[in-house]
N, C-alpha and C. Protein backbone atom coordinates (compact mmCIF):
# COMPACT_ATOMS: atom_id res chain seq x y z
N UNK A 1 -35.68 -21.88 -18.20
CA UNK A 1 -34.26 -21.67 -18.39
C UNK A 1 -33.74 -20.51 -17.53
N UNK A 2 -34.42 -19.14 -17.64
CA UNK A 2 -34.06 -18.61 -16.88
C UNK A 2 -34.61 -18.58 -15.43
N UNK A 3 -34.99 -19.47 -15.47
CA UNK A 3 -35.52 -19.71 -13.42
C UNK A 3 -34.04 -20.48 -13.04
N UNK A 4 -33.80 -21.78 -13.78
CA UNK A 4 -32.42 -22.45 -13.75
C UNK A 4 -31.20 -21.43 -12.99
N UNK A 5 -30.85 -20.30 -14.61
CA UNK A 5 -29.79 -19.47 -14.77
C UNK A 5 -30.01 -18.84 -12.94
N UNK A 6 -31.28 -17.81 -12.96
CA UNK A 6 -31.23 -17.22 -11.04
C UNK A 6 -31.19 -18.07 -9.98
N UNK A 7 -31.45 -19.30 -10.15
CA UNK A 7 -31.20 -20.20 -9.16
C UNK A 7 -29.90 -20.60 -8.88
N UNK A 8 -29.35 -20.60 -10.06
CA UNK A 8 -27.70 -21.28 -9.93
C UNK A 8 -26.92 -19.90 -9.78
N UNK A 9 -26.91 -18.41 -10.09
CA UNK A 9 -26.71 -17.33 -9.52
C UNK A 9 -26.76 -17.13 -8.45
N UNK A 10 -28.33 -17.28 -7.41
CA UNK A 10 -28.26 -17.28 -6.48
C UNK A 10 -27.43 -18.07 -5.40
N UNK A 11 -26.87 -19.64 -5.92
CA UNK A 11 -26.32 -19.90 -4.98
C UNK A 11 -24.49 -20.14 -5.22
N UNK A 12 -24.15 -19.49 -6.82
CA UNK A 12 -22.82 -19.46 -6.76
C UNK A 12 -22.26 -17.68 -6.71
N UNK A 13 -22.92 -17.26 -6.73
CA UNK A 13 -21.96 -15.60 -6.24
C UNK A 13 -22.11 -15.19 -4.86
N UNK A 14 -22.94 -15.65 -3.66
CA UNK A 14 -22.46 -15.69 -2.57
C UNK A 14 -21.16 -15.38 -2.07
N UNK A 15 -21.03 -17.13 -3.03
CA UNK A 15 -19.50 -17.73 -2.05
C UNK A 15 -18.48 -17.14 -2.98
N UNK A 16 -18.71 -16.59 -4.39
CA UNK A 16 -18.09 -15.25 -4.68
C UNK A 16 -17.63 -14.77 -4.05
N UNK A 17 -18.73 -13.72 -3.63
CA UNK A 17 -18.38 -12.34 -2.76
C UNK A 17 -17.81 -12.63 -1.68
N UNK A 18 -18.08 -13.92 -0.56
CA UNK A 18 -17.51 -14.53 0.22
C UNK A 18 -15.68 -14.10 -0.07
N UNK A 19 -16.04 -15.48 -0.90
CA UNK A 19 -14.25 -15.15 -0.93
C UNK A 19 -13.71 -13.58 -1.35
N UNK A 20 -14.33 -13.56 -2.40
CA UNK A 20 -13.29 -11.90 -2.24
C UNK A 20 -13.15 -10.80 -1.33
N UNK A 21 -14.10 -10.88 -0.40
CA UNK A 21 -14.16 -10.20 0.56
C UNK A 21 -13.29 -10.81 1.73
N UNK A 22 -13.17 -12.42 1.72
CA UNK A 22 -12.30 -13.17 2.28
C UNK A 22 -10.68 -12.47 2.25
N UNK A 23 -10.74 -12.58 0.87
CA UNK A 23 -9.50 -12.59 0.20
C UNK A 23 -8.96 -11.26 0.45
N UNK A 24 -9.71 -9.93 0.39
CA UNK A 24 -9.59 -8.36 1.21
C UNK A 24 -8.81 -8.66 2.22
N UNK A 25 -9.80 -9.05 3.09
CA UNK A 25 -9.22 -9.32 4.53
C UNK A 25 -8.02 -9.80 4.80
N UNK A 26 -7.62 -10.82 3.76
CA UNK A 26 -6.60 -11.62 4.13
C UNK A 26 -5.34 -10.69 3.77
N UNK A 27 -5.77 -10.42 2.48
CA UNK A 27 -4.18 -9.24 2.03
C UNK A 27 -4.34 -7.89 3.10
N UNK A 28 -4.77 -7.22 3.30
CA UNK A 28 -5.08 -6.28 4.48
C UNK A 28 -4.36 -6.97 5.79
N UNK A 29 -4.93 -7.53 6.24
CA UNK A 29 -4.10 -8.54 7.79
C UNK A 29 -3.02 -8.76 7.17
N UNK A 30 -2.11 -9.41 6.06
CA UNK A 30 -1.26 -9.76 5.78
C UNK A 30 -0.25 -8.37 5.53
N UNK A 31 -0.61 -7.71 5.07
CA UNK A 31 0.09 -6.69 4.49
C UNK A 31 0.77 -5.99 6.11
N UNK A 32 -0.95 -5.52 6.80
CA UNK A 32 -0.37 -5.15 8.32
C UNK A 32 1.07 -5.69 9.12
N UNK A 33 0.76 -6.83 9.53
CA UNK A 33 1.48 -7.83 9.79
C UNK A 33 2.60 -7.58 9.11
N UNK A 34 2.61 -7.49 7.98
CA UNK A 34 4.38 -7.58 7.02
C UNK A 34 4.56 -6.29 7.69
N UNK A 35 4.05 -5.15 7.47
CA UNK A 35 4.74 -3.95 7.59
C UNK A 35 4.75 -3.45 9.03
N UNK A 36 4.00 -4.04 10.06
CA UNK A 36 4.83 -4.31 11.39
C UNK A 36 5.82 -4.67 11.81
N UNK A 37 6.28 -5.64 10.90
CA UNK A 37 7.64 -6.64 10.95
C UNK A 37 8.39 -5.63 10.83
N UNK A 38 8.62 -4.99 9.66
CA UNK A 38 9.34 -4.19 9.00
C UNK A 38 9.63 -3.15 9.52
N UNK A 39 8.63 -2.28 10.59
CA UNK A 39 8.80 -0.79 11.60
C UNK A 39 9.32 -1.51 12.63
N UNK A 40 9.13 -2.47 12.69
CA UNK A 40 9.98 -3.05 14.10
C UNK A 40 11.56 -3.28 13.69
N UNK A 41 11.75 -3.96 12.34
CA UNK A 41 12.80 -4.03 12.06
C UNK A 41 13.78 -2.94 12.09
N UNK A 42 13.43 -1.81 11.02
CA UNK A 42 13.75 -0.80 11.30
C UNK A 42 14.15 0.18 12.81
N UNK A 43 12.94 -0.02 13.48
CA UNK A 43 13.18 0.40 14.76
C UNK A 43 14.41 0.10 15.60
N UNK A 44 14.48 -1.27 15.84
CA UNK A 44 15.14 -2.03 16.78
C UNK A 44 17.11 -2.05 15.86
N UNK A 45 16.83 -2.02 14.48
CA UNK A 45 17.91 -2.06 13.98
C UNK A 45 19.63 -0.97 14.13
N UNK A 46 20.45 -1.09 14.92
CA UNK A 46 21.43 -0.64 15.08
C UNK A 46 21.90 0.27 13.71
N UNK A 47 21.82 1.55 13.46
CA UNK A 47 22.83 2.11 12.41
C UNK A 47 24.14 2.64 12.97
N UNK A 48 25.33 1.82 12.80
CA UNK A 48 26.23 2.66 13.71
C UNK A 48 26.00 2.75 14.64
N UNK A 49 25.29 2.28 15.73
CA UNK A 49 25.35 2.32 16.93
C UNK A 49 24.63 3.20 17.42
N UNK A 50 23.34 3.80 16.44
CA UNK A 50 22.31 4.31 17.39
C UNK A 50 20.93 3.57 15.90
N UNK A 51 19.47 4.24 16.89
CA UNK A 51 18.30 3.71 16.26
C UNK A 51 18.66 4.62 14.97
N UNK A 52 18.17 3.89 14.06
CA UNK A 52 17.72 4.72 12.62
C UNK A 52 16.25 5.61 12.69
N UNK A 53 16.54 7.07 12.25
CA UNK A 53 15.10 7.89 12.53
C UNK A 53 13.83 7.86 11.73
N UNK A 54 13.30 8.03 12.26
CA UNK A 54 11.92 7.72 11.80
C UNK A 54 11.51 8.17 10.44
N UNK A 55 11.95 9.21 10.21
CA UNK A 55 11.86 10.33 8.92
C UNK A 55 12.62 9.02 8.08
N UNK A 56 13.39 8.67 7.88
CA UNK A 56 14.13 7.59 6.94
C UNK A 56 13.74 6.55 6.72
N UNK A 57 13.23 5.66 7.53
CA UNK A 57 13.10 3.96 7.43
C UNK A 57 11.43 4.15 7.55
N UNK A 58 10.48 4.81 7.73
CA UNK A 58 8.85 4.49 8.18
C UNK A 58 8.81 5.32 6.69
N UNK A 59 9.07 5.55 5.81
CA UNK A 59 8.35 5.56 4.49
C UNK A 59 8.25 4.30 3.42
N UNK A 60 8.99 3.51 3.28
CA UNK A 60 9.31 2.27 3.04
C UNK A 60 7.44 1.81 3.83
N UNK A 61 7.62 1.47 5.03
CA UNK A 61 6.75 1.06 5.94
C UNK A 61 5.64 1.21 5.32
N UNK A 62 5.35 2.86 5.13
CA UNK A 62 3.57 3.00 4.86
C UNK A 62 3.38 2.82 3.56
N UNK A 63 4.42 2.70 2.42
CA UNK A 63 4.03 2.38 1.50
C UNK A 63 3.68 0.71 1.33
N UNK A 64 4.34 0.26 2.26
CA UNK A 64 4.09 -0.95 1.74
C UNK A 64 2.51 -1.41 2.62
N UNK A 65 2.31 -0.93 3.47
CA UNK A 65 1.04 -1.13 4.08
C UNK A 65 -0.04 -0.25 3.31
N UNK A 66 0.25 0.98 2.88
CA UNK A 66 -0.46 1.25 1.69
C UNK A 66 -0.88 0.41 0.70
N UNK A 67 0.00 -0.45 0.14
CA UNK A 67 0.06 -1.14 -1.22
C UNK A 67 -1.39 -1.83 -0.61
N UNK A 68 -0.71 -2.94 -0.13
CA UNK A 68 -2.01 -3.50 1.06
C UNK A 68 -3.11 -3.11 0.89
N UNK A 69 -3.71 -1.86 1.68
CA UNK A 69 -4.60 -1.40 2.23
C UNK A 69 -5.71 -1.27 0.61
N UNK A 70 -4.72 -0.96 -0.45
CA UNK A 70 -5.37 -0.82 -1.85
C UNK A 70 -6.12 -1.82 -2.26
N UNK A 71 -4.89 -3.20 -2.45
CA UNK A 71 -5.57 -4.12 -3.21
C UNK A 71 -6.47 -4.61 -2.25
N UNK A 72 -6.35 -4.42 -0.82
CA UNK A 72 -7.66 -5.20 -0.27
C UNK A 72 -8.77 -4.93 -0.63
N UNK A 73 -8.82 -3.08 -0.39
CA UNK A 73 -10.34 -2.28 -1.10
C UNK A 73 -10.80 -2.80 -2.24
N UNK A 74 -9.90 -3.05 -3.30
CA UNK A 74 -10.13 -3.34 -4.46
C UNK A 74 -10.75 -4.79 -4.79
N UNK A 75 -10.47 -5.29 -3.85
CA UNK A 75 -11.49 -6.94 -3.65
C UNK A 75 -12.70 -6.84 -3.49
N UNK A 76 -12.63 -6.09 -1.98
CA UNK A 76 -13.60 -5.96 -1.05
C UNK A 76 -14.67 -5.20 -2.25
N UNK A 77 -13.92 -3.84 -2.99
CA UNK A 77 -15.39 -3.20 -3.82
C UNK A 77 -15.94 -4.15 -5.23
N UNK A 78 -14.54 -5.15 -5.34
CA UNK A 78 -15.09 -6.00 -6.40
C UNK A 78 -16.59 -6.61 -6.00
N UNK A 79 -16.51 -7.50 -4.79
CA UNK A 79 -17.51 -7.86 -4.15
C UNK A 79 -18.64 -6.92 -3.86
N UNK A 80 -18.26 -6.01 -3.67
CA UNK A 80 -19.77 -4.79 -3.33
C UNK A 80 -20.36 -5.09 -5.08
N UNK A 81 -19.85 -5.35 -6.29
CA UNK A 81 -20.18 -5.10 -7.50
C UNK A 81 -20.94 -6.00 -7.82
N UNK A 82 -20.22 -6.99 -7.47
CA UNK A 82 -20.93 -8.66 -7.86
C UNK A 82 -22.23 -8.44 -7.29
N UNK A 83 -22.11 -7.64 -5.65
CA UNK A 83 -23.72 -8.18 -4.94
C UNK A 83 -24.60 -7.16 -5.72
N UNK A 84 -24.30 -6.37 -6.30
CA UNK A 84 -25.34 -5.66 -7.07
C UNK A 84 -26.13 -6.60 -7.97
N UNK A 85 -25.77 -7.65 -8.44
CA UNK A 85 -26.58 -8.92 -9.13
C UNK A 85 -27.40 -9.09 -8.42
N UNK A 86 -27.47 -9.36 -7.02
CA UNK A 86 -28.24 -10.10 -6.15
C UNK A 86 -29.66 -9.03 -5.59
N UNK A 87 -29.47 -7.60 -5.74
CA UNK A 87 -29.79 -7.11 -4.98
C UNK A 87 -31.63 -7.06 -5.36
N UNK A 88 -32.68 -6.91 -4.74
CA UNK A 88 -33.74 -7.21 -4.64
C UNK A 88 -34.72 -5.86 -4.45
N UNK A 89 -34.44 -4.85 -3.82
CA UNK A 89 -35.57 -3.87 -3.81
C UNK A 89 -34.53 -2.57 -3.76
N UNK A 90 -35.09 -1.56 -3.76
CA UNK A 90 -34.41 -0.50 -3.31
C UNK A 90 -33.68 0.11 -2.86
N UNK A 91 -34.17 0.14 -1.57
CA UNK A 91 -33.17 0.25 -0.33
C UNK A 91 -31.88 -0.63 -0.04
N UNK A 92 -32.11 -1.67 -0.24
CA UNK A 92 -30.42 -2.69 -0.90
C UNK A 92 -29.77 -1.66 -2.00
N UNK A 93 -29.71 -1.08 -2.42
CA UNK A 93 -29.65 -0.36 -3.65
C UNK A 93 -28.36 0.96 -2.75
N UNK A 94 -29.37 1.90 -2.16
CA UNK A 94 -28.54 2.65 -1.60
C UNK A 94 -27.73 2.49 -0.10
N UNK A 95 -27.91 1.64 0.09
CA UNK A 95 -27.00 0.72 1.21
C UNK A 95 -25.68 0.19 0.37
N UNK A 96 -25.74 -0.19 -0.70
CA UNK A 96 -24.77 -0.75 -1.25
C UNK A 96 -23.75 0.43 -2.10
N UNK A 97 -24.66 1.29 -2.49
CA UNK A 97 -24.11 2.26 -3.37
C UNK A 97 -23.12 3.05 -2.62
N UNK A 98 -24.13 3.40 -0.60
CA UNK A 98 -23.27 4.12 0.28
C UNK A 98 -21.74 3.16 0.56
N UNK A 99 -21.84 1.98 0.51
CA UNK A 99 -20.91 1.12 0.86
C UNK A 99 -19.45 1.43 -0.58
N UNK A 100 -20.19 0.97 -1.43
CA UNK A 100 -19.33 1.32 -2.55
C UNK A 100 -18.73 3.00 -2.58
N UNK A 101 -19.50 4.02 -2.22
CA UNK A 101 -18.75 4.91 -2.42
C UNK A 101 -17.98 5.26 -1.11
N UNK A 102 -18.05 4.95 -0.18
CA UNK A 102 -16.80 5.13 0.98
C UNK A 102 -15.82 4.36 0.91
N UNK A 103 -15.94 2.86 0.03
CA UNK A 103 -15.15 2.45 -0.57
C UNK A 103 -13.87 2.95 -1.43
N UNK A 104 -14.87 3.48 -1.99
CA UNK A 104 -14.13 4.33 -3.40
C UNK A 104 -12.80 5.59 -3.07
N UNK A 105 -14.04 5.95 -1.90
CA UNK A 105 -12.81 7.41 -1.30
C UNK A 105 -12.29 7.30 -0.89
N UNK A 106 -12.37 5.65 0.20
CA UNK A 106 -10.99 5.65 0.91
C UNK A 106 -9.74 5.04 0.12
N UNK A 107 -9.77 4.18 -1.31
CA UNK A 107 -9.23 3.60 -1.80
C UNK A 107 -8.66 5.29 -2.21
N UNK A 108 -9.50 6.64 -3.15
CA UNK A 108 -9.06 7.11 -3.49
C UNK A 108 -7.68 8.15 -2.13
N UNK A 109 -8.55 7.89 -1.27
CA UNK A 109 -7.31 8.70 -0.32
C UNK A 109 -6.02 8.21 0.09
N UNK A 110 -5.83 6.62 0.29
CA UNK A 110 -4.60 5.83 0.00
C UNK A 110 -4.18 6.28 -0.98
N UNK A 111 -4.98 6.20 -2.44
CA UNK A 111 -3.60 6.28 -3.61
C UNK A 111 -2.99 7.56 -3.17
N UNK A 112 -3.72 8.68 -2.87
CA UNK A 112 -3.08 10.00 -2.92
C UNK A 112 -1.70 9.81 -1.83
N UNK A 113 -2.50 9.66 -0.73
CA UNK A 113 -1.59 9.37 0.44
C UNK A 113 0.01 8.69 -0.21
N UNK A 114 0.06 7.32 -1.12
CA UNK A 114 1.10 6.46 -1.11
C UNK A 114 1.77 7.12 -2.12
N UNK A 115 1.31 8.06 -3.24
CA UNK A 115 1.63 8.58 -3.79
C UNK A 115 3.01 10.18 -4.03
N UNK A 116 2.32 10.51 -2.44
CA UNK A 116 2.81 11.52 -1.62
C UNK A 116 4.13 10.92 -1.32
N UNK A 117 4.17 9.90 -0.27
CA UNK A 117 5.21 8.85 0.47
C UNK A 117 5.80 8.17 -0.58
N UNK A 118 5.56 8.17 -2.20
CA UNK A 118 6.75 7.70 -3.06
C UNK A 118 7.57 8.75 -3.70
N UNK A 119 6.66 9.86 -3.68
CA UNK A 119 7.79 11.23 -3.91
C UNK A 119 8.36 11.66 -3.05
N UNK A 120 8.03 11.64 -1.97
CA UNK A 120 9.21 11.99 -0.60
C UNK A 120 10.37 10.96 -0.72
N UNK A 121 10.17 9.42 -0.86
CA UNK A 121 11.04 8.70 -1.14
C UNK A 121 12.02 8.86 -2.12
N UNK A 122 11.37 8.87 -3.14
CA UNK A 122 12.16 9.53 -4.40
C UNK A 122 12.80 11.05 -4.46
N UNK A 123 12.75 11.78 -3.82
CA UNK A 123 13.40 12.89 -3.54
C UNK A 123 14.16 13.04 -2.00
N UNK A 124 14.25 11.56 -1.49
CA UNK A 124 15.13 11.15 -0.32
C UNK A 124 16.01 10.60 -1.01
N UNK A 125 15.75 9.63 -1.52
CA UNK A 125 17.06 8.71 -2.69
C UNK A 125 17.89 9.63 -3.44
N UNK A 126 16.98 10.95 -3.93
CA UNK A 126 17.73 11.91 -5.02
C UNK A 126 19.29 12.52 -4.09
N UNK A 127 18.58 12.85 -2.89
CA UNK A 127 19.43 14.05 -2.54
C UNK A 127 20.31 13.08 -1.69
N UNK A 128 20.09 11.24 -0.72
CA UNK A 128 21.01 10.79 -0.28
C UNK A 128 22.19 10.75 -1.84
N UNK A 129 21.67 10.24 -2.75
CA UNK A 129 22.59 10.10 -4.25
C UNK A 129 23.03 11.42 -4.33
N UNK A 130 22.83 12.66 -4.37
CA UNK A 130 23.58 14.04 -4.20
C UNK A 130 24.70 13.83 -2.86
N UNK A 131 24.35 13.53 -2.12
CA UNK A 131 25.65 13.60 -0.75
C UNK A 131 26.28 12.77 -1.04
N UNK A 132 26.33 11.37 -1.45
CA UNK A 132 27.05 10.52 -1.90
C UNK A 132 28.29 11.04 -3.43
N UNK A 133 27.68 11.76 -4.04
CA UNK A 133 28.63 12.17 -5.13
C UNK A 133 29.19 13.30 -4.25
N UNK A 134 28.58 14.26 -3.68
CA UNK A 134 29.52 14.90 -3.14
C UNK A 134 30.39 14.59 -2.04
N UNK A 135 30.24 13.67 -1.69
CA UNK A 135 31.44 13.01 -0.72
C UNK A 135 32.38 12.71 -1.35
N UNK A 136 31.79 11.87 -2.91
CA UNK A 136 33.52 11.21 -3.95
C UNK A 136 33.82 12.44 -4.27
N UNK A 137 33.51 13.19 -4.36
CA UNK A 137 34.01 14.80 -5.41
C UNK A 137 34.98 15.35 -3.88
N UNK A 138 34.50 15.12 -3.49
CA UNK A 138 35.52 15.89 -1.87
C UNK A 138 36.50 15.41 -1.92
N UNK A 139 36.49 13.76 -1.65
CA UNK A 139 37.39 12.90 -1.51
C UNK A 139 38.12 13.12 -2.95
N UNK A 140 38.20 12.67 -3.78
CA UNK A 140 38.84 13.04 -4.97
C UNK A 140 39.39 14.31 -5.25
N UNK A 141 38.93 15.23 -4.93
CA UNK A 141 39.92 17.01 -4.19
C UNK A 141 40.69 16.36 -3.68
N UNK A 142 40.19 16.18 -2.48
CA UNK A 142 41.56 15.92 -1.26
C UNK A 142 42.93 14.94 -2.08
N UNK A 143 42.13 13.70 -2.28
CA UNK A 143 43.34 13.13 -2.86
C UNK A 143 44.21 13.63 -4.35
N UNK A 144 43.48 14.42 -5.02
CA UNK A 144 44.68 14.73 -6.11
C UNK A 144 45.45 16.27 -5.54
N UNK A 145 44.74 17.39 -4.19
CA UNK A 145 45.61 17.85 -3.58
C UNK A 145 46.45 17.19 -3.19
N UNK A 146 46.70 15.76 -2.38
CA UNK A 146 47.72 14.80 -1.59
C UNK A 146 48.86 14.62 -2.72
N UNK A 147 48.51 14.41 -4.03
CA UNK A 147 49.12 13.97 -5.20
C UNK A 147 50.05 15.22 -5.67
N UNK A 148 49.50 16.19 -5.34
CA UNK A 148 50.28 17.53 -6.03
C UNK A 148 51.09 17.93 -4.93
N UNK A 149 50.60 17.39 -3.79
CA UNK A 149 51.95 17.97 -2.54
C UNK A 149 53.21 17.27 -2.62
N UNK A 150 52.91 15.84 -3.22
CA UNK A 150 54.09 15.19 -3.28
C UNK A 150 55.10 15.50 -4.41
């Protein structure tokens, strides 16, 4: 029974790890790709009649290629987990473990990274929403001065 059970292990978590490691790749390339689109968009896009700066429109960008870059790791180390089933002597052992933990740090240095680039965002939104009220508060001076001159 259990010769059965490692035999049929052995030849269905392969194509497991296959795919999820597939599947890494694919959201990673995909994500790239989207958020190329998107710095180009940005780039090439007219505000008023000049380029929009970089400081403004490329945070959007890396977060979303961030997002990406996460869930791919997060496949890809799913799969490092699964092959730990498979693994056979030792040295597979710390080959996999080294794999899994550079895994780990780079997943952990994205979150920090995207984390960073959603509070800059969020304290870009704060203070464009501060100039925006203080533009109606101006405008609204001006016009109830206009109102009292008449």
């Amino acid at each position: 029974m259990l010769d059965v059970l490692e035999s049929v292990l052995g030849y269905v978590l392969p194509v497991i790890i296959h795919i999820l490691e597939f599947m890494g790749v694919m959201i990673v390339c995909f994500g790239a790709v989207r958020s190329i689109i998107a710095y180009f968009k940005i780039q090439f896009k007219p505000a008023g009649g000049r380029r929009l700066s970089d400081s403004r429109g490329t945070g959007n960008v890396k977060i979303m290629l961030g997002t990406s870059l996460e869930l791919g790791l997060e496949y890809k180390m799913g799969a490092e987990i699964i092959k730990t089933i498979l693994i056979r002597d030792l040295s597979e052992i710390w080959i996999l473990g080294a794999v899994i933990v550079l895994r780990a740090m780079l997943f952990v240095l994205i979150h920090f990274e995207m984390n960073a680039e959603l509070k800059k965002a969020e304290s870009r939104q704060k203070s464009d929403n501060r100039e925006r009220s203080d533009d109606r508060e101006r405008s609204n001076d001006k016009d109830n001065e206009d109102i009292r001159d008449l």
